[in-house]
Protein backbone atom coordinates (compact mmCIF):
# COMPACT_ATOMS: atom_id res chain seq x y z
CA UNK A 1 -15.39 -126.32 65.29
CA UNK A 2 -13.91 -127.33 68.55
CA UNK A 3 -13.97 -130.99 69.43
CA UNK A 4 -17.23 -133.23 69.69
CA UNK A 5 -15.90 -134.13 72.92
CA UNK A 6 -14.78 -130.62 74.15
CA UNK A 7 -18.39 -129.58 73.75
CA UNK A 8 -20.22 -132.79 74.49
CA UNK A 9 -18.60 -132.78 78.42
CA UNK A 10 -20.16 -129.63 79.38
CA UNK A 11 -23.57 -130.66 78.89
CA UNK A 12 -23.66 -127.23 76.65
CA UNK A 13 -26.01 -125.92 74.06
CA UNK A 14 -23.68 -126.42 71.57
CA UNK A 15 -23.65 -129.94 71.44
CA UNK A 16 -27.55 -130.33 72.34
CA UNK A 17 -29.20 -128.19 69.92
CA UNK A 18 -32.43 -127.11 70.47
CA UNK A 19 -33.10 -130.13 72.58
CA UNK A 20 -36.25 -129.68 74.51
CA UNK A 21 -35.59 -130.16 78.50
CA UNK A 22 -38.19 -132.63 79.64
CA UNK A 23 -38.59 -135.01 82.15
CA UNK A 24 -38.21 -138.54 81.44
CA UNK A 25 -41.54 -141.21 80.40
CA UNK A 26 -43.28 -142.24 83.86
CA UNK A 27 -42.43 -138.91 85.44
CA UNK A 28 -44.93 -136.78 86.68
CA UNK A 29 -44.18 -133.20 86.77
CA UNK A 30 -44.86 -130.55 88.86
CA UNK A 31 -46.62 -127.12 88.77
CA UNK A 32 -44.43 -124.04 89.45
CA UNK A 33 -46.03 -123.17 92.52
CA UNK A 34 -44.88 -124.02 95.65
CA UNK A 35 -47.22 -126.05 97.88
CA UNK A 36 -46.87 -126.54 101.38
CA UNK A 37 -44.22 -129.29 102.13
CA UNK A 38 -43.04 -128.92 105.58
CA UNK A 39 -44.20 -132.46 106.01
CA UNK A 40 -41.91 -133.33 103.15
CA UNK A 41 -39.03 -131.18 104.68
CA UNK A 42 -39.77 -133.21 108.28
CA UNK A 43 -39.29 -136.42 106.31
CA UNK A 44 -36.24 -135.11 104.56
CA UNK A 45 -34.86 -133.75 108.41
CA UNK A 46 -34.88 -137.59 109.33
CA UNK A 47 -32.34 -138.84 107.56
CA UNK A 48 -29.85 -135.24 106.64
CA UNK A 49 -26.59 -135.05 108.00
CA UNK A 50 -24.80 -131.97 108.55
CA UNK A 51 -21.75 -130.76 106.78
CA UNK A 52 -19.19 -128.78 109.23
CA UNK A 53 -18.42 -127.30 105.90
CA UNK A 54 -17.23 -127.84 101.96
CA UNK A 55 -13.47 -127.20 102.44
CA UNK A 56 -11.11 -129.84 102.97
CA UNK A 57 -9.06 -130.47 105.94
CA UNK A 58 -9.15 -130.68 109.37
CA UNK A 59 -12.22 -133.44 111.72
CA UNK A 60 -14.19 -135.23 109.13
CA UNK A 61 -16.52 -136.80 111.86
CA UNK A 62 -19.41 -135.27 109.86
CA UNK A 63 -18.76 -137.59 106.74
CA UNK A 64 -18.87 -140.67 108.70
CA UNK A 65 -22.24 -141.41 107.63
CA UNK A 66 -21.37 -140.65 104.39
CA UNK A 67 -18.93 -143.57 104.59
CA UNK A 68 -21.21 -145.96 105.93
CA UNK A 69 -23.90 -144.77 102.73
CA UNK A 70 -21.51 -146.17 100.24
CA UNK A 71 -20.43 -149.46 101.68
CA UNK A 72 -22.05 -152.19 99.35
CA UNK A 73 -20.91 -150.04 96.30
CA UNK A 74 -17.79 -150.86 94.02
CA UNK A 75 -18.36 -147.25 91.96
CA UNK A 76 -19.68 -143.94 93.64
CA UNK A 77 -20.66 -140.96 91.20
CA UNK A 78 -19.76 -137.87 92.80
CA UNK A 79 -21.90 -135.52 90.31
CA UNK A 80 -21.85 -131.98 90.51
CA UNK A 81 -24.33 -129.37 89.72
CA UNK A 82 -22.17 -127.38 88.06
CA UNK A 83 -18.14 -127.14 86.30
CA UNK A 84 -17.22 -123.88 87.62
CA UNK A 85 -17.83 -123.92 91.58
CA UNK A 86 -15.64 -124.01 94.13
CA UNK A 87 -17.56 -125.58 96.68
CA UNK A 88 -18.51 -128.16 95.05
CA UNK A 89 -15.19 -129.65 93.86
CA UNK A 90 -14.01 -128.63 97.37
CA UNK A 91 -16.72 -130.52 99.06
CA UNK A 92 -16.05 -133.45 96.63
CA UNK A 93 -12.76 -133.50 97.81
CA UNK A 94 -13.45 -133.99 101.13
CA UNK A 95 -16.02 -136.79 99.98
CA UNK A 96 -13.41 -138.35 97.96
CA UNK A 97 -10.49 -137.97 100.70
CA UNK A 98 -13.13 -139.65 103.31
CA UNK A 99 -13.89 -142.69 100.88
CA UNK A 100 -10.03 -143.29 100.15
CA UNK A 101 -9.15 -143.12 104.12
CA UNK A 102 -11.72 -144.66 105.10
CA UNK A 103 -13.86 -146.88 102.72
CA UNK A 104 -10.82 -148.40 100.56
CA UNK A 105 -11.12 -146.32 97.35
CA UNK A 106 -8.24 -146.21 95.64
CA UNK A 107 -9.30 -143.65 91.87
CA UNK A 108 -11.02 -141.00 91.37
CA UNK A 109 -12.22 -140.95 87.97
CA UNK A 110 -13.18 -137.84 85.77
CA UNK A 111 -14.11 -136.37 82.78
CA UNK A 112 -10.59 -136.19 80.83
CA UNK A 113 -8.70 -137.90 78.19
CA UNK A 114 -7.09 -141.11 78.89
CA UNK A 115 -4.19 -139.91 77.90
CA UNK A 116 -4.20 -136.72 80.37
CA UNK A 117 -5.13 -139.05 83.15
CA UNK A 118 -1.60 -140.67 82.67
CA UNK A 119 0.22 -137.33 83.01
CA UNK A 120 -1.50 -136.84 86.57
CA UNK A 121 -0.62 -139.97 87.38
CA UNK A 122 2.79 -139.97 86.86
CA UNK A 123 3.19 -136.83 89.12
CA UNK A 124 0.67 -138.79 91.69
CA UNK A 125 3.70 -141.79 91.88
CA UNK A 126 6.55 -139.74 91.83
CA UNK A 127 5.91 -136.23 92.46
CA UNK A 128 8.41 -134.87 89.71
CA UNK A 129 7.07 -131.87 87.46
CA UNK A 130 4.60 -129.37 88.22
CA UNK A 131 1.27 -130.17 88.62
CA UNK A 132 -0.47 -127.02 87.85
CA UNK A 133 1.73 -127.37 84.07
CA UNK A 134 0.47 -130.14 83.32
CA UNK A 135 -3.32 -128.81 83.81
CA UNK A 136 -2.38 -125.96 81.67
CA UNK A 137 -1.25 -128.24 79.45
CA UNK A 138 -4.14 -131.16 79.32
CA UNK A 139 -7.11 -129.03 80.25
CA UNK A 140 -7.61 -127.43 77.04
CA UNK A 141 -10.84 -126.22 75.17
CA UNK A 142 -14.08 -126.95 77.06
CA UNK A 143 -11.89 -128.92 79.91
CA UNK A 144 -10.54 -125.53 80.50
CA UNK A 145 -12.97 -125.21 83.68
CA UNK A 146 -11.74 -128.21 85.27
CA UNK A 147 -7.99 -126.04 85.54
CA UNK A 148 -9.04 -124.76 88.78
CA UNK A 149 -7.18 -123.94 92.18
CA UNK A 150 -9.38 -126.55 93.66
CA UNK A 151 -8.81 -129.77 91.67
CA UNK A 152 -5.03 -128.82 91.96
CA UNK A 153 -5.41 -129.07 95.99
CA UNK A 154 -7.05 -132.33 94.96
CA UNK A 155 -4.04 -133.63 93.06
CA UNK A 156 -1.52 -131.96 95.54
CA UNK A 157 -3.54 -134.12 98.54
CA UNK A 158 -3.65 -137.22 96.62
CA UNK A 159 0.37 -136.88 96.15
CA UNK A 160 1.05 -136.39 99.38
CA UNK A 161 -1.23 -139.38 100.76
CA UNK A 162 0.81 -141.66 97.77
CA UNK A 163 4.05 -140.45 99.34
CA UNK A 164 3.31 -141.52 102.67
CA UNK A 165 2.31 -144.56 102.00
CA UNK A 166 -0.40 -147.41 101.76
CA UNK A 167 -2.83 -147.48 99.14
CA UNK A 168 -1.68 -146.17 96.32
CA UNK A 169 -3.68 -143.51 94.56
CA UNK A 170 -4.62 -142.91 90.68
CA UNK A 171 -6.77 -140.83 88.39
CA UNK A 172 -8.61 -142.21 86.02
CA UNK A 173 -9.37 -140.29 82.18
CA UNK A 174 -12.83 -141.43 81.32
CA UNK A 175 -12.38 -139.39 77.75
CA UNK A 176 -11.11 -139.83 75.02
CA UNK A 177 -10.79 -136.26 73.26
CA UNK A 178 -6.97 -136.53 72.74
CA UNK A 179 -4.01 -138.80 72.88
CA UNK A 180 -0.02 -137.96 73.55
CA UNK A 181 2.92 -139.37 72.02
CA UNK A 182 3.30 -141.92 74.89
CA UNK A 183 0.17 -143.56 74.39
CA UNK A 184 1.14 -144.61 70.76
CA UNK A 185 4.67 -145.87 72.32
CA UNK A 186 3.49 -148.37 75.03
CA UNK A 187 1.61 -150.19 72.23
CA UNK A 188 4.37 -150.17 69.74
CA UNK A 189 6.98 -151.16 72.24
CA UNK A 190 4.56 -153.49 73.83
CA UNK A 191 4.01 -154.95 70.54
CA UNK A 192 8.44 -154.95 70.47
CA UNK A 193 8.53 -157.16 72.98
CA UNK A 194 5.93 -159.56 72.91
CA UNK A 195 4.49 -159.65 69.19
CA UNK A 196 6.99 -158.09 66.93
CA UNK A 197 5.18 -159.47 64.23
CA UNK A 198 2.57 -156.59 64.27
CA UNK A 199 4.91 -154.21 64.43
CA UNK A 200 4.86 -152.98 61.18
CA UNK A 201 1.37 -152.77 60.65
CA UNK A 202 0.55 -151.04 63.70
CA UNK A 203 3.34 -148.46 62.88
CA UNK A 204 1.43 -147.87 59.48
CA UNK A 205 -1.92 -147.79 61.07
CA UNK A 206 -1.58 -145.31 64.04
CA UNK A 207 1.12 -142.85 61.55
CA UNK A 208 -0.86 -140.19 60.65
CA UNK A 209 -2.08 -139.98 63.94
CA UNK A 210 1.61 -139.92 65.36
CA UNK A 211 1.97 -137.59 62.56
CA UNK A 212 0.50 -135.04 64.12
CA UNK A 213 1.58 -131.88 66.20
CA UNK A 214 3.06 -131.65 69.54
CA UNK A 215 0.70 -130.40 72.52
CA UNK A 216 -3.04 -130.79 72.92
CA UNK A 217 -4.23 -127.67 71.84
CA UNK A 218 -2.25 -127.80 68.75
CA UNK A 219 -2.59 -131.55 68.07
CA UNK A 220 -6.75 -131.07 68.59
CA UNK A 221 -6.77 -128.22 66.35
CA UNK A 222 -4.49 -129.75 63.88
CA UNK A 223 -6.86 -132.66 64.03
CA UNK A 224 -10.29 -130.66 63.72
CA UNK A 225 -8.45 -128.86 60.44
CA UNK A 226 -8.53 -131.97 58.56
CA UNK A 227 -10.66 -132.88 55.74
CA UNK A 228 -13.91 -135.59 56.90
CA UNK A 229 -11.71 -138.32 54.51
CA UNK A 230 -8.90 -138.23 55.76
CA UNK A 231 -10.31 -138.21 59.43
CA UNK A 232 -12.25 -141.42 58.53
CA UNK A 233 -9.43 -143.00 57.38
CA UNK A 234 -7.71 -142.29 60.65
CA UNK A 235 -10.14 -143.51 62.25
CA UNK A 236 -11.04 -146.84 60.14
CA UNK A 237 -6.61 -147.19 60.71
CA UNK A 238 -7.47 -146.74 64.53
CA UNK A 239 -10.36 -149.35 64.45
CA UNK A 240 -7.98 -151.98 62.69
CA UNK A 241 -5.01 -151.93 64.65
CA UNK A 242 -7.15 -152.14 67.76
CA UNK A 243 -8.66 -155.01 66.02
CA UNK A 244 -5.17 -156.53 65.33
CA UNK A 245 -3.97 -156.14 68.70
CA UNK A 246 -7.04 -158.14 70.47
CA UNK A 247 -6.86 -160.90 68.07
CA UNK A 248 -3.11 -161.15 68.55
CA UNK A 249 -1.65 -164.75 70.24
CA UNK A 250 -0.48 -162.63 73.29
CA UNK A 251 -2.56 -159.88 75.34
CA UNK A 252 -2.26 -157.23 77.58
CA UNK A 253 -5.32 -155.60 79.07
CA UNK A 254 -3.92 -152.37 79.49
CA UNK A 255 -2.27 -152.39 76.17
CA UNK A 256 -5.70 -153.12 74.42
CA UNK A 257 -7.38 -149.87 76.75
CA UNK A 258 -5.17 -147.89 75.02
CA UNK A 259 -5.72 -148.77 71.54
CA UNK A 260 -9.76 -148.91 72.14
CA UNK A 261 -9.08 -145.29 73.66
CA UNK A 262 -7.06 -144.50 70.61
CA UNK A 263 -10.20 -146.07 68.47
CA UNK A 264 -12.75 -144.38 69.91
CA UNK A 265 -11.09 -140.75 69.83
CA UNK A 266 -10.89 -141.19 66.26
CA UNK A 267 -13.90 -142.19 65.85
CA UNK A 268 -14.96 -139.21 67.56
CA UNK A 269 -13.18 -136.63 65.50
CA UNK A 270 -15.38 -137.75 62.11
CA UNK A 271 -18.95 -136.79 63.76
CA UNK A 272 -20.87 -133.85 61.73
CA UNK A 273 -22.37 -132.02 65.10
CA UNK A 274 -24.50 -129.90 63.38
CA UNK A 275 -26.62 -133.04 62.33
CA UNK A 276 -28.58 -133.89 65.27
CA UNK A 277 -28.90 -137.56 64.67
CA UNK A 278 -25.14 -137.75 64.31
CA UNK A 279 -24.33 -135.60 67.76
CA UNK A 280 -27.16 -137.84 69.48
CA UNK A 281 -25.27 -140.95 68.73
CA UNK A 282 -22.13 -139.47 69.76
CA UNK A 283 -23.33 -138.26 72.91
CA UNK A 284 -24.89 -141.56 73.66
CA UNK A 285 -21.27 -142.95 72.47
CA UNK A 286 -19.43 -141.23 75.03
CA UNK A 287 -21.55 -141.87 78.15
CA UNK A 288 -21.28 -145.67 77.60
CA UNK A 289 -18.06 -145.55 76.91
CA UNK A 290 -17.02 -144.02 79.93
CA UNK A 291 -19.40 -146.07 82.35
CA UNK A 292 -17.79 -149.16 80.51
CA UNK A 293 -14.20 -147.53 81.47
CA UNK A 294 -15.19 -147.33 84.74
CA UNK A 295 -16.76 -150.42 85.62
CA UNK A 296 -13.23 -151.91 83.43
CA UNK A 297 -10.56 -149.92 85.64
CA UNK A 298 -12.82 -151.44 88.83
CA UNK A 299 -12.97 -154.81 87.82
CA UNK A 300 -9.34 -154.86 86.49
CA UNK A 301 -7.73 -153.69 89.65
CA UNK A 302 -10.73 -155.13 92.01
CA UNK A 303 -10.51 -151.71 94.08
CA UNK A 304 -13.09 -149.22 94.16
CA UNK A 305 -13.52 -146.05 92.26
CA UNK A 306 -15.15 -142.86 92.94
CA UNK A 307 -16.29 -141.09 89.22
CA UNK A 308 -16.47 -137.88 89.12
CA UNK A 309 -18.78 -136.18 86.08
CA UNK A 310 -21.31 -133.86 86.21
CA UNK A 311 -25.00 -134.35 87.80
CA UNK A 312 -26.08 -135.17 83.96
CA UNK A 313 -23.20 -137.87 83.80
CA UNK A 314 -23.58 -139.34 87.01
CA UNK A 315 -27.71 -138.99 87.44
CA UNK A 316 -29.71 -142.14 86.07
CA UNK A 317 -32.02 -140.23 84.24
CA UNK A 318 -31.68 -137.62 81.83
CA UNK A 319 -32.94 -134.03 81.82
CA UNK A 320 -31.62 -133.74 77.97
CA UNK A 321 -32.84 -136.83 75.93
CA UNK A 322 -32.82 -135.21 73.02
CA UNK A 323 -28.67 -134.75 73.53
CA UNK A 324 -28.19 -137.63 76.06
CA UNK A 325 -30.84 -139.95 75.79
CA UNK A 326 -28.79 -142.35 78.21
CA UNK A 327 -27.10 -141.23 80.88
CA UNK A 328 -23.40 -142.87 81.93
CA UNK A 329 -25.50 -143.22 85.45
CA UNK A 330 -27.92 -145.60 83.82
CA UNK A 331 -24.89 -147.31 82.11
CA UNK A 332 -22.97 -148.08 85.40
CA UNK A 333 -26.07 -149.29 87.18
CA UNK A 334 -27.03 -151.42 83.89
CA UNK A 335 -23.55 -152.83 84.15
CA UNK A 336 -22.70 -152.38 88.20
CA UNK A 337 -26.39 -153.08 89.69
CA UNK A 338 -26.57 -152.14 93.21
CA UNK A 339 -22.86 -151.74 92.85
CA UNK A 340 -23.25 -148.49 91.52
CA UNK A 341 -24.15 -145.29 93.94
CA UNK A 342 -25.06 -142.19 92.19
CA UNK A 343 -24.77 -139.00 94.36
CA UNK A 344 -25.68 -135.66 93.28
CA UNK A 345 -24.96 -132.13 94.26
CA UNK A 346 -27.57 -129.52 94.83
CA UNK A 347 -27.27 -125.60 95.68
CA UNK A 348 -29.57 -123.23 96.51
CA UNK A 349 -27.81 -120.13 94.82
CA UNK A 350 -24.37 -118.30 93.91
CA UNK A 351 -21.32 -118.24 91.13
CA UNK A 352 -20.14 -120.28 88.60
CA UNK A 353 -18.13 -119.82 85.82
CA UNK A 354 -18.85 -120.90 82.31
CA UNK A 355 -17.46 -120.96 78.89
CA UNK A 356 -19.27 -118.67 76.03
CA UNK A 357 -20.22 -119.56 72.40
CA UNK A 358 -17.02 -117.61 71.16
CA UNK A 359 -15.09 -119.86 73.22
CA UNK A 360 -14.51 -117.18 76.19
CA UNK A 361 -15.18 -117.99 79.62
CA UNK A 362 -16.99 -115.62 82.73
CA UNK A 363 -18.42 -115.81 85.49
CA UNK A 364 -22.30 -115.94 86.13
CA UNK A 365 -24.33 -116.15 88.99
CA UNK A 366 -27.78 -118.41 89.58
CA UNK A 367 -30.21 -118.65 92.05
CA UNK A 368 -31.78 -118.33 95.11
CA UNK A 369 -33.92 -121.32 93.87
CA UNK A 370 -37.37 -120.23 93.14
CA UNK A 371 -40.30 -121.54 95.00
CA UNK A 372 -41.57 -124.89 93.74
CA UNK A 373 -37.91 -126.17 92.61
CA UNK A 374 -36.00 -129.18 94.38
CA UNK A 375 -33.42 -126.43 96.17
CA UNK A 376 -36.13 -124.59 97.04
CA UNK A 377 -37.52 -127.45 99.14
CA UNK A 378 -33.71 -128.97 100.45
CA UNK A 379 -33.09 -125.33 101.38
CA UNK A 380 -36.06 -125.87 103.91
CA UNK A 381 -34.57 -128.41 105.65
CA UNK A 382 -32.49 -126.56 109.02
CA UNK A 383 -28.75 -127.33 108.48
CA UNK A 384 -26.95 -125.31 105.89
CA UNK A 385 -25.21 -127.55 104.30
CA UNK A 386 -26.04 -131.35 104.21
CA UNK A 387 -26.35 -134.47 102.56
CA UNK A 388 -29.28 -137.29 102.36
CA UNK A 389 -30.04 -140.40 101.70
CA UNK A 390 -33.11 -140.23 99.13
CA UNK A 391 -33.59 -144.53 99.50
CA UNK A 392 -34.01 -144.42 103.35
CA UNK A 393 -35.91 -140.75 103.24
CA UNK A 394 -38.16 -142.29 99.84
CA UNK A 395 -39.61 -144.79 101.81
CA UNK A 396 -42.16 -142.05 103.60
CA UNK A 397 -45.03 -142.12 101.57
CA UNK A 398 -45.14 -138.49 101.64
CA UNK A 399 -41.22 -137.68 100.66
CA UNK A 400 -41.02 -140.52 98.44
CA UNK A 401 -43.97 -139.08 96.28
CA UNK A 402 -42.18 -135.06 95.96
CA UNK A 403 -39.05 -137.32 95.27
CA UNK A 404 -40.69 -138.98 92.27
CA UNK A 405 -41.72 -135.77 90.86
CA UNK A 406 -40.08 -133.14 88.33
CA UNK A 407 -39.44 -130.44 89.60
CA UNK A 408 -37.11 -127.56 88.17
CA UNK A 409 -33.34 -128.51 89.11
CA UNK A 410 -30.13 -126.35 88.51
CA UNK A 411 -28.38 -128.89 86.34
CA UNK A 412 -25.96 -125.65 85.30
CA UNK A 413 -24.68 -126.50 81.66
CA UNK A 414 -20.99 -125.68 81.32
CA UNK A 415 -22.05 -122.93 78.42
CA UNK A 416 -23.08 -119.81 78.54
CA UNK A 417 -26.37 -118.72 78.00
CA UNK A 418 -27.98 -121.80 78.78
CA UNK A 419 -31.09 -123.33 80.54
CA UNK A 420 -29.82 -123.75 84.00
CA UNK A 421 -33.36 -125.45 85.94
CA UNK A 422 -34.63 -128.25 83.70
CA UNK A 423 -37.74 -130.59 85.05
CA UNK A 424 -35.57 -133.40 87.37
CA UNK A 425 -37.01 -136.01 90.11
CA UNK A 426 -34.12 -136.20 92.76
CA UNK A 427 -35.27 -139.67 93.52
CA UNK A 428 -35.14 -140.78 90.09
CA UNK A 429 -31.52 -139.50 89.58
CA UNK A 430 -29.47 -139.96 92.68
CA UNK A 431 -29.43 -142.25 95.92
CA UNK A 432 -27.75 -139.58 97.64
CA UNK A 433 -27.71 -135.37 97.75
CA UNK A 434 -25.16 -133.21 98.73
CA UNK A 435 -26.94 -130.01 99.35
CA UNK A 436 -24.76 -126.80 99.84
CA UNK A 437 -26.89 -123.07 100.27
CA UNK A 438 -24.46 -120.93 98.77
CA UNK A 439 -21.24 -121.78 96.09
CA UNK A 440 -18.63 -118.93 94.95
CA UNK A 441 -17.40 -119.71 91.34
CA UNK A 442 -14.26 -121.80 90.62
CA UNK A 443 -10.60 -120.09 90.99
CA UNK A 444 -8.32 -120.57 87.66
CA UNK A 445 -5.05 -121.74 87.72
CA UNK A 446 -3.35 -118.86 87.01
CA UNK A 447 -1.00 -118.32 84.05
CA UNK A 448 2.61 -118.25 84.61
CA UNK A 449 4.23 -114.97 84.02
């Protein structure tokens, strides 16, 4: 079986069961139908703002409301609808590249390992290797969609903005599905320099882990192979010397990150997914753990973050609770407040692509959103594309009550078949929509010949 986490961050079947999509307690839902709401798409016209369009580059005047939407938040959740379109990663970069130029951001956070996150980040600071190589190399299993043409003109921007200058730059791994050789060696020689006394303990604790092979889809294979007792032992080795290390008489924060990475991967890798209670937890698990990253990297280097997850990640209410009964959304505004900004993405139809149940991956088409769904509704409204601010649009009686209501929503698992329109109230979820008609399916970084 792949990974717990390889499955868990496509909001897939696979990790969910036969978990029944309904909308959360308080909810009220609506009827297929489609009623007459051109006074809700009047209220809705108030407060949209048009989108010249989703690829990045040239005037951004259109996003300068967007800017002004986010000031008061420390964390902004860029969701998106679905893994495998490219206009919605290429509209999230121009969100992202808007909010770093203009609104002081300084990471953009996302669903990878920790330890993948350093790789990019290296390249980000210095510009030596090849980026697209090291996606190849990090994006493995279900993270394969995220090796995409478009988050590479991500990286390749961010470089070029670090080599000219100013704020510096970084990407952030909220996961913690694998871990290289490097991440082992800043806490041993860490540990060296400033408490050699643990030295030899840590060594013993983290070998087997060390033990294992080079390159992620080797190592995570390698690691799934393993008997259940040896993988708890692993794991209770991983919990210790994390343990040791933040009782020691000397600290360092980002020593201790890696070690609680290192704990919670192992962790990970002992879960039983076929028993629901045990996947549940794990789930639940993972989308603290990576608010609580988050909110750590903000408060750590007082900058501000964008996060970057899908619309089930970023939303603040679930539209799986029998997979994710808490979403990280609801974590980072438990542990942000009003410092935490959740915007989703919304489409009206097109192409994404997805990974299969034999571990394949193809693209698949969805839409035009059927009468009586959310994007049915948005679609209504007379730009294009757009994005709006639910708060300030809620606060018509008439908007704010279809905002509070379930309606079908393509929250577009990252697996194939799958459920793409469960129940979700947009003003529940998000405090902001970007809304784009039509999406073509993400490009692959292509192999190397």
């Amino acid at each position: 079986m792949t990974t717990a986490l390889a499955l868990a961050a496509l909001l897939g079947p696979a990790a969910a069961g036969a978990a029944a999509l309904t909308p959360a307690a308080g909810t009220r839902t609506a009827p297929a139908s489609a009623g007459d709401d051109r006074a809700v798409v009047a209220g809705l016209e108030r407060y949209a703002h048009p989108l010249r369009g989703t690829e990045p580059g040239g005037p951004a005047d259109d996003l300068r409301a967007f800017g002004r939407l986010t000031r008061g938040a420390d964390i902004v959740g860029l969701g998106e609808a679905s893994h495998g379109s490219k206009d919605v990663f290429a509209v999230k970069e121009r969100l992202f590249r808007q909010l770093a130029e203009h609104e002081g951001f300084s990471a953009y956070a996302m669903e990878i390992s920790w330890s993948a996150a350093g790789r990019l980040n290296a390249y980000l600071r210095t510009g030596k290797g090849d980026v697209r190589q090291i996606m190849r190399d990090e994006f493995q299993d279900g993270y394969s969609l995220l090796n995409t043409e478009e988050l590479a003109h991500l990286f390749g921007w961010m470089r070029e903005h670090n080599r000219n200058g100013g704020r510096q730059l970084r990407v952030v791994g909220l996961d913690y599905s694998d871990a290289d050789p490097e991440q082992y060696d800043r806490i041993l020689t860490w540990a060296e320099h400033n408490e050699p006394a643990l030295l030899p303990e840590l060594r013993r604790r983290y070998a087997a882990l060390r033990a294992l092979p080079t390159g992620v889809a080797a190592r995570m294979a390698a690691y799934n192979a393993l008997p259940l007792a040896e993988k708890k032992t692993m794991a209770k080795d991983a919990e210790a010397a994390h343990q040791l290390l933040s009782k020691a008489g000397k600290q360092d924060p980002w020593v201790l990150q890696d070690a609680l990475v290192l704990s919670h991967m192992a962790a990970e890798y002992t879960v039983d997914w076929s028993d629901p209670a045990q996947a549940k937890a794990a789930s639940r698990l993972r989308d603290r753990t990576m608010a609580e990253t988050a909110v750590w990297w903000q408060r750590r280097t007082g900058e501000r973050i964008a996060v970057s997850a899908h619309d089930g990640h970023v939303s603040y209410e679930t539209v799986m609770p029998e997979a994710y009964p808490v979403t990280m959304g609801a974590d980072l505004r438990e542990l942000a407040g009003r410092k935490y900004l959740a915007v989703g993405t919304s489409l009206y139809g097109g192409d994404y692509r997805a990974r299969t149940a034999t571990g394949g991956e193809g693209t698949y088409s969805v839409g035009p959103a059927a009468p009586g769904s959310n994007e049915y509704t948005l679609d209504r409204v007379r730009h294009r594309d757009f994005y709006v601010d639910l708060r300030a649009a809620g606060r018509d009686p008439v908007v704010g009550a279809w905002l509070t209501t379930a309606r079908p929503t393509f929250v577009i698992p990252g697996r194939y078949p799958n459920d793409p329109a469960p129940p979700l109230a947009l003003g529940r979820a998000f405090d902001v929509v970007v809304h784009l008609h039509h999406v073509r399916a993400s490009v692959p970084v292509p192999r190397p010949e």
